[in-house]
PDB file of N, CA and C in Angstrom:
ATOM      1  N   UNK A   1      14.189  11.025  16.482  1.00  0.00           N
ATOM      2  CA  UNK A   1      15.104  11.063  15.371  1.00  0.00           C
ATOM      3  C   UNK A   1      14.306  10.957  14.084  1.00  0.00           C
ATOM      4  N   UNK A   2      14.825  11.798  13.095  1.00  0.00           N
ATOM      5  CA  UNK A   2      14.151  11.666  11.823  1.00  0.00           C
ATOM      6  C   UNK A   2      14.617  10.379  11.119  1.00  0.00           C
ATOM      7  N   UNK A   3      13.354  10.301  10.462  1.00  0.00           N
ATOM      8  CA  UNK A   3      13.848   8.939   9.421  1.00  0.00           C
ATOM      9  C   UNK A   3      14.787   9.965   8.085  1.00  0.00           C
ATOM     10  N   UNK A   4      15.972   8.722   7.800  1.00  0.00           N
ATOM     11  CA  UNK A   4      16.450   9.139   7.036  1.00  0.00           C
ATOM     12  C   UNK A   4      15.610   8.669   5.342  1.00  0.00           C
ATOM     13  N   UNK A   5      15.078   8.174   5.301  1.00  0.00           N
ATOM     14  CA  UNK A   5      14.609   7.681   3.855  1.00  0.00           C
ATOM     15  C   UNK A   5      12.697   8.078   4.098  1.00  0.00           C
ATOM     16  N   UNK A   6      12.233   9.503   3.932  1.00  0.00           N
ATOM     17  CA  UNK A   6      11.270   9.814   4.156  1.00  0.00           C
ATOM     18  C   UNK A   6      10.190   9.344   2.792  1.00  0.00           C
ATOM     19  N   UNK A   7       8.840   8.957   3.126  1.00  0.00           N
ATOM     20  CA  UNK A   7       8.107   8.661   2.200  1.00  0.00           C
ATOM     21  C   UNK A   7       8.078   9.571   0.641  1.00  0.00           C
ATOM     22  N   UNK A   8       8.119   9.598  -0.441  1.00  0.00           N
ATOM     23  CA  UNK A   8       7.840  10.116  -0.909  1.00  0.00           C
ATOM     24  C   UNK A   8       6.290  10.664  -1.063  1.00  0.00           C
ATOM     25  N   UNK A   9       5.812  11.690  -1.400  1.00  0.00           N
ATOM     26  CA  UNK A   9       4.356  12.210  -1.269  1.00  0.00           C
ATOM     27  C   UNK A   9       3.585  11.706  -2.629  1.00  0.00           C
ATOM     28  N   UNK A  10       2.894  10.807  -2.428  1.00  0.00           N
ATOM     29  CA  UNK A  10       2.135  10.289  -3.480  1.00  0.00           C
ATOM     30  C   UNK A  10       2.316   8.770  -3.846  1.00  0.00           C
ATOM     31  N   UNK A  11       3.267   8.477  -3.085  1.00  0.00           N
ATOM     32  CA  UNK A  11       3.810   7.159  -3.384  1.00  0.00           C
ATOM     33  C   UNK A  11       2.769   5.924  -2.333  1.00  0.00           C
ATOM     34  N   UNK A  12       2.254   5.116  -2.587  1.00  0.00           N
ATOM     35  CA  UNK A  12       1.301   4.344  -1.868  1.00  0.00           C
ATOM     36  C   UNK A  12       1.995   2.959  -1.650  1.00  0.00           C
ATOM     37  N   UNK A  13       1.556   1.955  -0.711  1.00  0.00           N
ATOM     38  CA  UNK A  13       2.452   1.225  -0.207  1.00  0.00           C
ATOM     39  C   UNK A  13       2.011   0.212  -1.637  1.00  0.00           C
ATOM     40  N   UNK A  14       2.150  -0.688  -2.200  1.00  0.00           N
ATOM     41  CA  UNK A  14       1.745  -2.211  -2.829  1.00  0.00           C
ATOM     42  C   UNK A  14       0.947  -2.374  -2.106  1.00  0.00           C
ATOM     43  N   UNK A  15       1.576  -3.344  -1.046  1.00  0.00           N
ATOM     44  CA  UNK A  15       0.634  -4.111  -1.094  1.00  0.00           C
ATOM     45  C   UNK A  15      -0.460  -3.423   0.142  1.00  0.00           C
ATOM     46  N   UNK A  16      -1.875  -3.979   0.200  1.00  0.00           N
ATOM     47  CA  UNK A  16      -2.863  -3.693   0.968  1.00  0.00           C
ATOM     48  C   UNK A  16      -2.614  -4.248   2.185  1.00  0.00           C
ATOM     49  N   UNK A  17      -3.297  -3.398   3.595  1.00  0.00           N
ATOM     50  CA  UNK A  17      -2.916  -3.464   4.699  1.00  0.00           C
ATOM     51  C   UNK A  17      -3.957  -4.312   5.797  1.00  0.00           C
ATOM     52  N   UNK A  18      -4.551  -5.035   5.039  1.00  0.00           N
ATOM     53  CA  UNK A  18      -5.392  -5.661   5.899  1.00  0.00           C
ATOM     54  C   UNK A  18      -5.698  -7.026   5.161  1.00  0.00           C
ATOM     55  N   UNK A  19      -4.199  -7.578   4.686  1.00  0.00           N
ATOM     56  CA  UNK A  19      -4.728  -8.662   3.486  1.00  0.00           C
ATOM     57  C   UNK A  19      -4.365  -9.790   4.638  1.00  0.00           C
ATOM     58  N   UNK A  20      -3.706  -9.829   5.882  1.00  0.00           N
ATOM     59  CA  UNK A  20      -3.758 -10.978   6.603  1.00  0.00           C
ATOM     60  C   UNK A  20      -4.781 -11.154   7.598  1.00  0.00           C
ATOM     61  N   UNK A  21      -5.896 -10.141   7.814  1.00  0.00           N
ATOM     62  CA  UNK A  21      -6.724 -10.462   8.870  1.00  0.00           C
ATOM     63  C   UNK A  21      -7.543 -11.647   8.439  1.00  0.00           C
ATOM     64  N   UNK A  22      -8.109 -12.213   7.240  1.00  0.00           N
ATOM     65  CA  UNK A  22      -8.985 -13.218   7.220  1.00  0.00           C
ATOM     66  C   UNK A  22      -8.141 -14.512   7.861  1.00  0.00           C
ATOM     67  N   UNK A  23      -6.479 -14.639   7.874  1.00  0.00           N
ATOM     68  CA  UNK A  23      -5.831 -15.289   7.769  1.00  0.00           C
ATOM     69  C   UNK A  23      -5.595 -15.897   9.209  1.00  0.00           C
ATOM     70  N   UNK A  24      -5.419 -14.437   9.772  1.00  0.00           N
ATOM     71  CA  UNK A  24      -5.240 -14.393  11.295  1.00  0.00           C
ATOM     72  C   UNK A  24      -6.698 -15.303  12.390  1.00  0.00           C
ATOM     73  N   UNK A  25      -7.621 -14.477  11.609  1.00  0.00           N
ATOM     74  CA  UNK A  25      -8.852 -14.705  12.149  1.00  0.00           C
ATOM     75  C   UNK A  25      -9.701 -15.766  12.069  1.00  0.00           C
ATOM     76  N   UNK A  26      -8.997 -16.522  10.943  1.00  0.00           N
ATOM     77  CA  UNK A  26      -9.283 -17.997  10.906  1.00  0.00           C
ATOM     78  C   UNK A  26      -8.163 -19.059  11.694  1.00  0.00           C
ATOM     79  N   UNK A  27      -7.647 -18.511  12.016  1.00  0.00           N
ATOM     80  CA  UNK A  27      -6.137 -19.464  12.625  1.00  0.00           C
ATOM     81  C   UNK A  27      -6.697 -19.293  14.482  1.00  0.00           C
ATOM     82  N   UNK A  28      -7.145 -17.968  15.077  1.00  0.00           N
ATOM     83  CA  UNK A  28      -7.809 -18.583  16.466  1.00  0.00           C
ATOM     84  C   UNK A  28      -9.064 -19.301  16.435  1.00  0.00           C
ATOM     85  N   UNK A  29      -9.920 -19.007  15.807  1.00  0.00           N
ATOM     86  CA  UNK A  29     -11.129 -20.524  16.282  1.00  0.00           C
ATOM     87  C   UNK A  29     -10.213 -21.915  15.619  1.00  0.00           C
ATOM     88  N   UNK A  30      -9.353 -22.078  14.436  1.00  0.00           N
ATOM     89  CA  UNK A  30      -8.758 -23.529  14.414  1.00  0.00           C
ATOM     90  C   UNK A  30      -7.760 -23.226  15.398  1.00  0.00           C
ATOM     91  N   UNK A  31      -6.926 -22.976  15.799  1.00  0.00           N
ATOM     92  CA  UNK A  31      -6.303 -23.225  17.272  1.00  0.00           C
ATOM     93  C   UNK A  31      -7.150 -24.036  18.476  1.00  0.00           C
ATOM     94  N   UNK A  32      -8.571 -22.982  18.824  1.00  0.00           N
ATOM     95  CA  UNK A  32      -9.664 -23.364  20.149  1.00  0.00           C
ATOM     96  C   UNK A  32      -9.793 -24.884  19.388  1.00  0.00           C
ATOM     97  N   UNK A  33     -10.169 -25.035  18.067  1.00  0.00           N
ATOM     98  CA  UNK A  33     -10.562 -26.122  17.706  1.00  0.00           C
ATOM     99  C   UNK A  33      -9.721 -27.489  17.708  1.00  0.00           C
ATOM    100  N   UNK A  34      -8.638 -27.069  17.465  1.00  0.00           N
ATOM    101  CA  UNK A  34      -7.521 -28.173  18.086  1.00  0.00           C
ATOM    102  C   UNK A  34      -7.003 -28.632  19.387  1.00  0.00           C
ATOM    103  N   UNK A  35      -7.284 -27.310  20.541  1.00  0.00           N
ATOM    104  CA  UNK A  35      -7.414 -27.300  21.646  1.00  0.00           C
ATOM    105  C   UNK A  35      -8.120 -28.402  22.203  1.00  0.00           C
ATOM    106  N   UNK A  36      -9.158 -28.100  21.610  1.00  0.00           N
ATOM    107  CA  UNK A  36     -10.520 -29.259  22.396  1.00  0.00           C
ATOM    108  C   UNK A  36     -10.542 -30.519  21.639  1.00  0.00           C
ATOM    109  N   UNK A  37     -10.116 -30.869  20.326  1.00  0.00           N
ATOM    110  CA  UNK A  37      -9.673 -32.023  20.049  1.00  0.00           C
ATOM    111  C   UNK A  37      -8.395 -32.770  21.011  1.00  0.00           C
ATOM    112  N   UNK A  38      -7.501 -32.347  21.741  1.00  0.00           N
ATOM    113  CA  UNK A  38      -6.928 -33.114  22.642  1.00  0.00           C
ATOM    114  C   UNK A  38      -6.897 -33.087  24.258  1.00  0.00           C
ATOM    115  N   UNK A  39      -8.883 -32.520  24.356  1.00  0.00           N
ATOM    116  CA  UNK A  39      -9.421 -32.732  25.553  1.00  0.00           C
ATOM    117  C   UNK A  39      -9.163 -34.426  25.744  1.00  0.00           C
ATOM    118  N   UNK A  40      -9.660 -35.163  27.177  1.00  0.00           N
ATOM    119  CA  UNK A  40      -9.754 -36.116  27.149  1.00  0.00           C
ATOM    120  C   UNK A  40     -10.543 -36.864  26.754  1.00  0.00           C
ATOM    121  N   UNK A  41     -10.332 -37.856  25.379  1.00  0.00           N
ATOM    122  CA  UNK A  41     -11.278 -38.990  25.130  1.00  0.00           C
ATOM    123  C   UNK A  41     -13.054 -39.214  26.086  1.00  0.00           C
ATOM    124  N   UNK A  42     -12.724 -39.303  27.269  1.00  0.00           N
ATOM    125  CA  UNK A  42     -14.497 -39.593  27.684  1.00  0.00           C
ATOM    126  C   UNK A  42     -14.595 -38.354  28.280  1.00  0.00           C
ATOM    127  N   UNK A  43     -14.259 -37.201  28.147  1.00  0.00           N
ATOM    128  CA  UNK A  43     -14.751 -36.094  28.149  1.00  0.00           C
ATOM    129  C   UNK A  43     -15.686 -35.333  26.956  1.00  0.00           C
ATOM    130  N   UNK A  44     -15.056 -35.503  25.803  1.00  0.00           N
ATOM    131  CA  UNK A  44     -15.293 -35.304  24.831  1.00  0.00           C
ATOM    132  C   UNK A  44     -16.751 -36.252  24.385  1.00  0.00           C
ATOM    133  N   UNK A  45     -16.367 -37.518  24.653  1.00  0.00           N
ATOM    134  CA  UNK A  45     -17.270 -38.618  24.648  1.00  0.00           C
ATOM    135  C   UNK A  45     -18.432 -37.859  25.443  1.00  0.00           C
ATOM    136  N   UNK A  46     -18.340 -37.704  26.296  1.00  0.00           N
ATOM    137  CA  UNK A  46     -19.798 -37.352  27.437  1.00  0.00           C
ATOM    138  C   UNK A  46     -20.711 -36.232  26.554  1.00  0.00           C
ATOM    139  N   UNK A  47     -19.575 -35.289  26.630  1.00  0.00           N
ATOM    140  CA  UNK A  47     -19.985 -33.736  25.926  1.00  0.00           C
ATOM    141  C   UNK A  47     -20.684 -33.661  24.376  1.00  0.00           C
ATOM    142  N   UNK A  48     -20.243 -34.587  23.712  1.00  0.00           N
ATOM    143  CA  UNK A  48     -20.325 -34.783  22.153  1.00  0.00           C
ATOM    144  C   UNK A  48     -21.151 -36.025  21.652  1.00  0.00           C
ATOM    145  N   UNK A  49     -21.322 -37.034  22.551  1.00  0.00           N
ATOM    146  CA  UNK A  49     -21.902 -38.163  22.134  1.00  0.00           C
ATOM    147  C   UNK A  49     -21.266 -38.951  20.934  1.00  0.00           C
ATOM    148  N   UNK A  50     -20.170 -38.586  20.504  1.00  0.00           N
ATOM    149  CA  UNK A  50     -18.933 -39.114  19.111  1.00  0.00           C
ATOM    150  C   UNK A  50     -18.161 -39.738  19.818  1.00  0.00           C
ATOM    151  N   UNK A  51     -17.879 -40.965  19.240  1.00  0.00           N
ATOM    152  CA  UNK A  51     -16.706 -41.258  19.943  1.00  0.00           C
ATOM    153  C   UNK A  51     -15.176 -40.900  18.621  1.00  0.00           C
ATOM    154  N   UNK A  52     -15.729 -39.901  17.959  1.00  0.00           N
ATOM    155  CA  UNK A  52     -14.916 -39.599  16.679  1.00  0.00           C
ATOM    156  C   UNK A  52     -15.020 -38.177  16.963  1.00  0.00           C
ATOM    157  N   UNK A  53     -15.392 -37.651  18.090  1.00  0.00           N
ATOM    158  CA  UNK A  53     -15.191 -36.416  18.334  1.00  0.00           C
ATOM    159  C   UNK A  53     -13.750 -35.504  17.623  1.00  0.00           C
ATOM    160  N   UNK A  54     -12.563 -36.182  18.438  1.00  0.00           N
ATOM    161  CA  UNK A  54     -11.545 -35.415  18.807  1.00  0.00           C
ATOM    162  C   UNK A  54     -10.703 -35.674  16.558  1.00  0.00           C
ATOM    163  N   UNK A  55     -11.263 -36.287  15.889  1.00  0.00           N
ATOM    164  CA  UNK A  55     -10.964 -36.591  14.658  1.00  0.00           C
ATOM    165  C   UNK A  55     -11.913 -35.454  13.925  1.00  0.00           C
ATOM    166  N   UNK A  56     -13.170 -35.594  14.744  1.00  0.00           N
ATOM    167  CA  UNK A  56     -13.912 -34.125  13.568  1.00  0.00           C
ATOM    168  C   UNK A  56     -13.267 -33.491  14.182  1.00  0.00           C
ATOM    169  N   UNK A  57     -13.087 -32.500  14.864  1.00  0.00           N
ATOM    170  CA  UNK A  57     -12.500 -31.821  15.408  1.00  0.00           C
ATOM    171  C   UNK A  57     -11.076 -30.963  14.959  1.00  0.00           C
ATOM    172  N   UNK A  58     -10.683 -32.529  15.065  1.00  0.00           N
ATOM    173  CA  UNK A  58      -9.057 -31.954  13.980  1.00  0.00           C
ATOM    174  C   UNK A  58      -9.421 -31.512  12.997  1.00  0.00           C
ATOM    175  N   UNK A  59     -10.173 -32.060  11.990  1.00  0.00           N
ATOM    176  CA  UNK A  59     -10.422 -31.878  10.527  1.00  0.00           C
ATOM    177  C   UNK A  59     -11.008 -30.261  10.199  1.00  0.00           C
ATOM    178  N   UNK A  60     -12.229 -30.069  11.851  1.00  0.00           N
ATOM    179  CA  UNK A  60     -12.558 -28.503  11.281  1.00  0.00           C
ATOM    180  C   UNK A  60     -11.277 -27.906  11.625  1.00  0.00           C
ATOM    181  N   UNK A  61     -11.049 -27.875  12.192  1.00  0.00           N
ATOM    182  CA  UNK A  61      -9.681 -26.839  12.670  1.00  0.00           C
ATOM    183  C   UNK A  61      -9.041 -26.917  11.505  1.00  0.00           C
ATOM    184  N   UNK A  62      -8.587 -27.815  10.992  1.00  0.00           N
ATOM    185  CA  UNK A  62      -7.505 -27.894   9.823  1.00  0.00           C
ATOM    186  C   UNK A  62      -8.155 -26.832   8.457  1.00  0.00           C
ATOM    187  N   UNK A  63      -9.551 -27.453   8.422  1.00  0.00           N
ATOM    188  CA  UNK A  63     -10.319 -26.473   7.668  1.00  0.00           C
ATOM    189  C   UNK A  63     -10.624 -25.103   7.762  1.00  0.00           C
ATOM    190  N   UNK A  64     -10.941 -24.914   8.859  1.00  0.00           N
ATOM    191  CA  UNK A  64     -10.932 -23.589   9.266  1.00  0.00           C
ATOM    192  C   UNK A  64      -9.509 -22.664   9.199  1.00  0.00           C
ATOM    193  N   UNK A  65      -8.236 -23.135   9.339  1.00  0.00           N
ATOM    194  CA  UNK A  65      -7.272 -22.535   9.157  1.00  0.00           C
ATOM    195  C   UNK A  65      -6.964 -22.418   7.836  1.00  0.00           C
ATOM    196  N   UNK A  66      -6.670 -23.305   6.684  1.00  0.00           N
ATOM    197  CA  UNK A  66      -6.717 -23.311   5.556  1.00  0.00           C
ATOM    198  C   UNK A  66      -7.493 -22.410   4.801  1.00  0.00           C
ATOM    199  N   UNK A  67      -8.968 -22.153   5.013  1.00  0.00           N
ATOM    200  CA  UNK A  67      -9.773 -21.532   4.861  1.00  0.00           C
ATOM    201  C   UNK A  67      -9.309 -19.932   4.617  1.00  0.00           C
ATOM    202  N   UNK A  68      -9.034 -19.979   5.809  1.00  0.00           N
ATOM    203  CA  UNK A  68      -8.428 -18.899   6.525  1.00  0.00           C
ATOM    204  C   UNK A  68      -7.281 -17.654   5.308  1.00  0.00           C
ATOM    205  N   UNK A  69      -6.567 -18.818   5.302  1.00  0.00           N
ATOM    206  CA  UNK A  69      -5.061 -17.950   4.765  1.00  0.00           C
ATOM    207  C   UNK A  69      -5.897 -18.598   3.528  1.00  0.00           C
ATOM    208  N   UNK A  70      -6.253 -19.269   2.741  1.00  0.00           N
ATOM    209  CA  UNK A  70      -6.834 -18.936   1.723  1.00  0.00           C
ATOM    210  C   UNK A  70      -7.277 -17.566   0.838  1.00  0.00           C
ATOM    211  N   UNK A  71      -8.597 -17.419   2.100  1.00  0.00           N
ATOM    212  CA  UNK A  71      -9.267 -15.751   1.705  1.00  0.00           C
ATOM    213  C   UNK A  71      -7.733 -14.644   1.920  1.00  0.00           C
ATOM    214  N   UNK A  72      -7.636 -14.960   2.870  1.00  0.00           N
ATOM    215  CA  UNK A  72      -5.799 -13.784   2.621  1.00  0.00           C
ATOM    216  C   UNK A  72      -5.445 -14.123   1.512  1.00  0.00           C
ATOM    217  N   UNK A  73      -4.678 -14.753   1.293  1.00  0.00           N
ATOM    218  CA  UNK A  73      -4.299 -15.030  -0.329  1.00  0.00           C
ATOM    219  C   UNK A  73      -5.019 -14.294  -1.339  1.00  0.00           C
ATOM    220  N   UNK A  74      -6.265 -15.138  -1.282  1.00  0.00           N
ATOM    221  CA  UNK A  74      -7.576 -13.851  -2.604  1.00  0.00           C
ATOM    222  C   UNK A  74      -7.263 -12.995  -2.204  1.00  0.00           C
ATOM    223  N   UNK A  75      -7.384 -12.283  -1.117  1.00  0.00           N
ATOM    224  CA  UNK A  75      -7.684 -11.135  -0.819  1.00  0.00           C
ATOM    225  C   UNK A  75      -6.127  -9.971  -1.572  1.00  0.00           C
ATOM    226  N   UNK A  76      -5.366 -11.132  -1.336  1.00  0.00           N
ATOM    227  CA  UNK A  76      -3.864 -10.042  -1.465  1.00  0.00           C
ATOM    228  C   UNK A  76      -4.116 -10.169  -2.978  1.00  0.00           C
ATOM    229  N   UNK A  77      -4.126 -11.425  -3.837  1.00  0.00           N
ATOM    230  CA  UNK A  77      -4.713 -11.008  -4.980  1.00  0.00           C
ATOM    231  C   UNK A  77      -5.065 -10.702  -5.661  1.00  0.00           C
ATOM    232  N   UNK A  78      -6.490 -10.254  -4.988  1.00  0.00           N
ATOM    233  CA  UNK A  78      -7.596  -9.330  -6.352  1.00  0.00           C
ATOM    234  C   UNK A  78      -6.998  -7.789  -5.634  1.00  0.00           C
ATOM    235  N   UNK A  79      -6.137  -7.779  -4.913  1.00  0.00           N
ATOM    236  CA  UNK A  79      -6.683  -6.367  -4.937  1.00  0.00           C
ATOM    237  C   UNK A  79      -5.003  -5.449  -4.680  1.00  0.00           C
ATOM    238  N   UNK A  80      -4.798  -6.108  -5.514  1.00  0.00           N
ATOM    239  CA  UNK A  80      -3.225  -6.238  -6.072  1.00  0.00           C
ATOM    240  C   UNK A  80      -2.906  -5.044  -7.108  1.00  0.00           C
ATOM    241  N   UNK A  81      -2.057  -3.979  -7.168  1.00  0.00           N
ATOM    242  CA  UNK A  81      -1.656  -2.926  -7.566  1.00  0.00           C
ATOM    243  C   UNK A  81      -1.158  -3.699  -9.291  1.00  0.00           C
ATOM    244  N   UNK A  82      -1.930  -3.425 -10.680  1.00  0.00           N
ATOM    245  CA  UNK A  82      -1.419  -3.439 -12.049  1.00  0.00           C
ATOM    246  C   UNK A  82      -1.270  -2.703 -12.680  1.00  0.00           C
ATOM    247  N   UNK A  83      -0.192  -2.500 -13.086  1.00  0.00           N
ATOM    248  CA  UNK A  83       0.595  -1.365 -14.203  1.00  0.00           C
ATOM    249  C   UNK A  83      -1.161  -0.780 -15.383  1.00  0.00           C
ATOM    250  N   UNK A  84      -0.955  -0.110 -15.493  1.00  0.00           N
ATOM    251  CA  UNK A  84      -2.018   0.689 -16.809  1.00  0.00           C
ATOM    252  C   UNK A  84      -1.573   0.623 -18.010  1.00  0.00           C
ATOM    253  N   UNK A  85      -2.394  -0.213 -18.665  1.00  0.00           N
ATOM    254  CA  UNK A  85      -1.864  -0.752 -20.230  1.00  0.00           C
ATOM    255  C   UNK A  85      -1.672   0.729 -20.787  1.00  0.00           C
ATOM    256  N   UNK A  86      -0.489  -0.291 -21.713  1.00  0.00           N
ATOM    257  CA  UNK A  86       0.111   1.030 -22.487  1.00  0.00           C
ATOM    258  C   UNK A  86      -0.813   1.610 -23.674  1.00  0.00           C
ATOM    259  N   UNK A  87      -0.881   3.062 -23.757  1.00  0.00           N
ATOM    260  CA  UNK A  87      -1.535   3.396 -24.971  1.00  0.00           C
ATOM    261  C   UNK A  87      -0.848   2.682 -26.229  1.00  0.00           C
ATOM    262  N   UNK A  88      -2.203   2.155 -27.170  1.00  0.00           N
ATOM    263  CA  UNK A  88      -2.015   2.185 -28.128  1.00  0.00           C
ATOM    264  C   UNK A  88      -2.054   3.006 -29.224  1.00  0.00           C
ATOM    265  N   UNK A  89      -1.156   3.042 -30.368  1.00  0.00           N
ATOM    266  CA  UNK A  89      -0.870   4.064 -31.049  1.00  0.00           C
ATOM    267  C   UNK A  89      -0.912   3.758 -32.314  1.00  0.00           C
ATOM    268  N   UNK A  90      -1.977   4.153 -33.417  1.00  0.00           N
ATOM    269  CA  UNK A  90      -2.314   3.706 -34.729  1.00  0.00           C
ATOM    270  C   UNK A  90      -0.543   3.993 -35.404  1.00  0.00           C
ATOM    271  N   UNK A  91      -1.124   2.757 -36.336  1.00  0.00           N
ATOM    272  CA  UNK A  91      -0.032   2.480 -37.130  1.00  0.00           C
ATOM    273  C   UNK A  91      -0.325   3.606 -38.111  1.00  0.00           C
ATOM    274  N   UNK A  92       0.494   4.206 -38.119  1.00  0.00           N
ATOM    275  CA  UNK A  92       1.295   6.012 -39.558  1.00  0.00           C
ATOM    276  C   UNK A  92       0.893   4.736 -40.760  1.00  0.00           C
ATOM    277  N   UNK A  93      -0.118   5.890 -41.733  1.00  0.00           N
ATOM    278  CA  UNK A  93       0.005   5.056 -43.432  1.00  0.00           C
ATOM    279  C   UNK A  93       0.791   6.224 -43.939  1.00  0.00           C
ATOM    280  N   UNK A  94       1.476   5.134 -44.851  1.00  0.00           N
ATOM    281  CA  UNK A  94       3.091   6.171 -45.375  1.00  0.00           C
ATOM    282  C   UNK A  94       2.394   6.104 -46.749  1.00  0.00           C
ATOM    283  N   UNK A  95       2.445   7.114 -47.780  1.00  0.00           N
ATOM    284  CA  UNK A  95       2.021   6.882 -49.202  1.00  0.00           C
ATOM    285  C   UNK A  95       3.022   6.275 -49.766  1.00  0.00           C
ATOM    286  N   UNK A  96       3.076   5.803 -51.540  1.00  0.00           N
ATOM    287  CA  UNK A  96       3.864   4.980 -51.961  1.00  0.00           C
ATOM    288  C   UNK A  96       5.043   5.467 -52.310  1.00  0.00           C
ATOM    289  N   UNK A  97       5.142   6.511 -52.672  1.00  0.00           N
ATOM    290  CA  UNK A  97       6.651   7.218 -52.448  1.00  0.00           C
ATOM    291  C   UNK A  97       7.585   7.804 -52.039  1.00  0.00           C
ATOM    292  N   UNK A  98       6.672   7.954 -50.532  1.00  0.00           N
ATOM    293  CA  UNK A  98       7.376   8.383 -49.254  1.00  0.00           C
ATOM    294  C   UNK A  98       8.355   7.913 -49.222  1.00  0.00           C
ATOM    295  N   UNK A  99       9.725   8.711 -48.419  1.00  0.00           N
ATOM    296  CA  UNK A  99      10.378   8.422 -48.024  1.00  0.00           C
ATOM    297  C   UNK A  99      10.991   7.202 -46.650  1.00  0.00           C
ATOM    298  N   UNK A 100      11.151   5.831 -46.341  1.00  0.00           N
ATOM    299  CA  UNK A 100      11.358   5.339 -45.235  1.00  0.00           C
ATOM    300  C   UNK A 100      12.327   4.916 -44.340  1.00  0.00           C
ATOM    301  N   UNK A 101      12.544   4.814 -43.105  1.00  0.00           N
ATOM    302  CA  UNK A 101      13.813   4.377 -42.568  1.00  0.00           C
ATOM    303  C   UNK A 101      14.814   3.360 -43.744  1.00  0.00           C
ATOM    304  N   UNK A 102      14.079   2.500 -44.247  1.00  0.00           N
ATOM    305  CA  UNK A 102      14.797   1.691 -45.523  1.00  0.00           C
ATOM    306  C   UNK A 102      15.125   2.047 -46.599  1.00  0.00           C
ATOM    307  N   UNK A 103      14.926   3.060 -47.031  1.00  0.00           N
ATOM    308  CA  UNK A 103      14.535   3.204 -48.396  1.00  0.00           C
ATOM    309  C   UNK A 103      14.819   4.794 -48.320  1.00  0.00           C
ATOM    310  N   UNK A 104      15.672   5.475 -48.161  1.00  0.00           N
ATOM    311  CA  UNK A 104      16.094   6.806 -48.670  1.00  0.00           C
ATOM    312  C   UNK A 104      15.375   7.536 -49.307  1.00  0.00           C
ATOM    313  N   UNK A 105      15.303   9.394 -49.467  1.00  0.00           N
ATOM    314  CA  UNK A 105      14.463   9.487 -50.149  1.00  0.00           C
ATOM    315  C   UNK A 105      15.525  10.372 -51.233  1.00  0.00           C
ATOM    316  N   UNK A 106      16.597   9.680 -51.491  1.00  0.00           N
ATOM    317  CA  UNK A 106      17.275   9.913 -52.506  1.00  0.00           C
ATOM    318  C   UNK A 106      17.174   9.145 -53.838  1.00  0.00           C
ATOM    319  N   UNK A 107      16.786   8.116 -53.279  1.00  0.00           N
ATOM    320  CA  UNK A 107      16.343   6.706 -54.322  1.00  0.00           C
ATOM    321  C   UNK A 107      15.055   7.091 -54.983  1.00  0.00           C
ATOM    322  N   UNK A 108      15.131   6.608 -56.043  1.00  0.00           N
ATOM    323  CA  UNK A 108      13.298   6.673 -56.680  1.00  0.00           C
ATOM    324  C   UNK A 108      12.959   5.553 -56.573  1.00  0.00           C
ATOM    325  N   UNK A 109      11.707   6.034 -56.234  1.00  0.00           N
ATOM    326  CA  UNK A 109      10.616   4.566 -55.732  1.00  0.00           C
ATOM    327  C   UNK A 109      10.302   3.944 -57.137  1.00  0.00           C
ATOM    328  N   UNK A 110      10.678   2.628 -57.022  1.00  0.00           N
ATOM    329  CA  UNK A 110      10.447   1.432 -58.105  1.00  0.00           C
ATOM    330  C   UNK A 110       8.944   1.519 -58.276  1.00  0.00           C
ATOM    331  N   UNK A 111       8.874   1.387 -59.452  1.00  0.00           N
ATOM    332  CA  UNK A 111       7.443   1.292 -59.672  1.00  0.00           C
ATOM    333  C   UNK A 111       6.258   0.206 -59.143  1.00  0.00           C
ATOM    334  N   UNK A 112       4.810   0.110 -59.187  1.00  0.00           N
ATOM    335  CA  UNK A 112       4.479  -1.315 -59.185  1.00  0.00           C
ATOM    336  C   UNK A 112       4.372  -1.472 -57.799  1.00  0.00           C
TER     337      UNK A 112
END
């Protein structure tokens, strides 16, 4: 079936299409990393020699995820679709007895 609302040709999406992979890709190693923070206490102990193992542990994970959707964030950010400043357009010098939107050019220009 055809789509009823077809792209227009030239029209580009906003936003960029790969602004959640840093996000994603930091969220499975902090997952593994939280994983193995609620291995068992003297497992961890044996393996790690910490008995503060399963506390670093949390903390990288937490870091590592944060991290994570951070750079997504920048990423969606900097590279974020902005309008093109408007031309600027010199200000018209009117001579002194020109005619102006105010000032008719039926009137005679006051002297001075």
């Amino acid at each position: 079936m055809a789509s009823r609302n077809p792209r227009r040709a030239g029209r580009h999406n906003p936003i960029p299409g790969q602004w959640w992979q840093p996000g994603v890709y930091g969220s499975m190693p902090a997952v593994a990393l939280w994983i193995l923070a609620r291995l068992p206490a003297g497992l961890l102990l044996a393996v790690t020699g910490m008995p503060a193992a399963p506390a670093w542990l949390n903390r990288a994970g937490d870091t590592v995820f944060v991290a994570g959707w951070v750079a997504s964030a920048l990423l969606l950010w900097l590279t974020r679709r902005r309008p093109a400043p408007a031309p600027s357009v010199p200000a018209e010098t009117v001579p002194a007895g020109a005619p102006t939107p105010d000032r008719p050019a039926t009137e005679p220009a006051l002297p001075g």
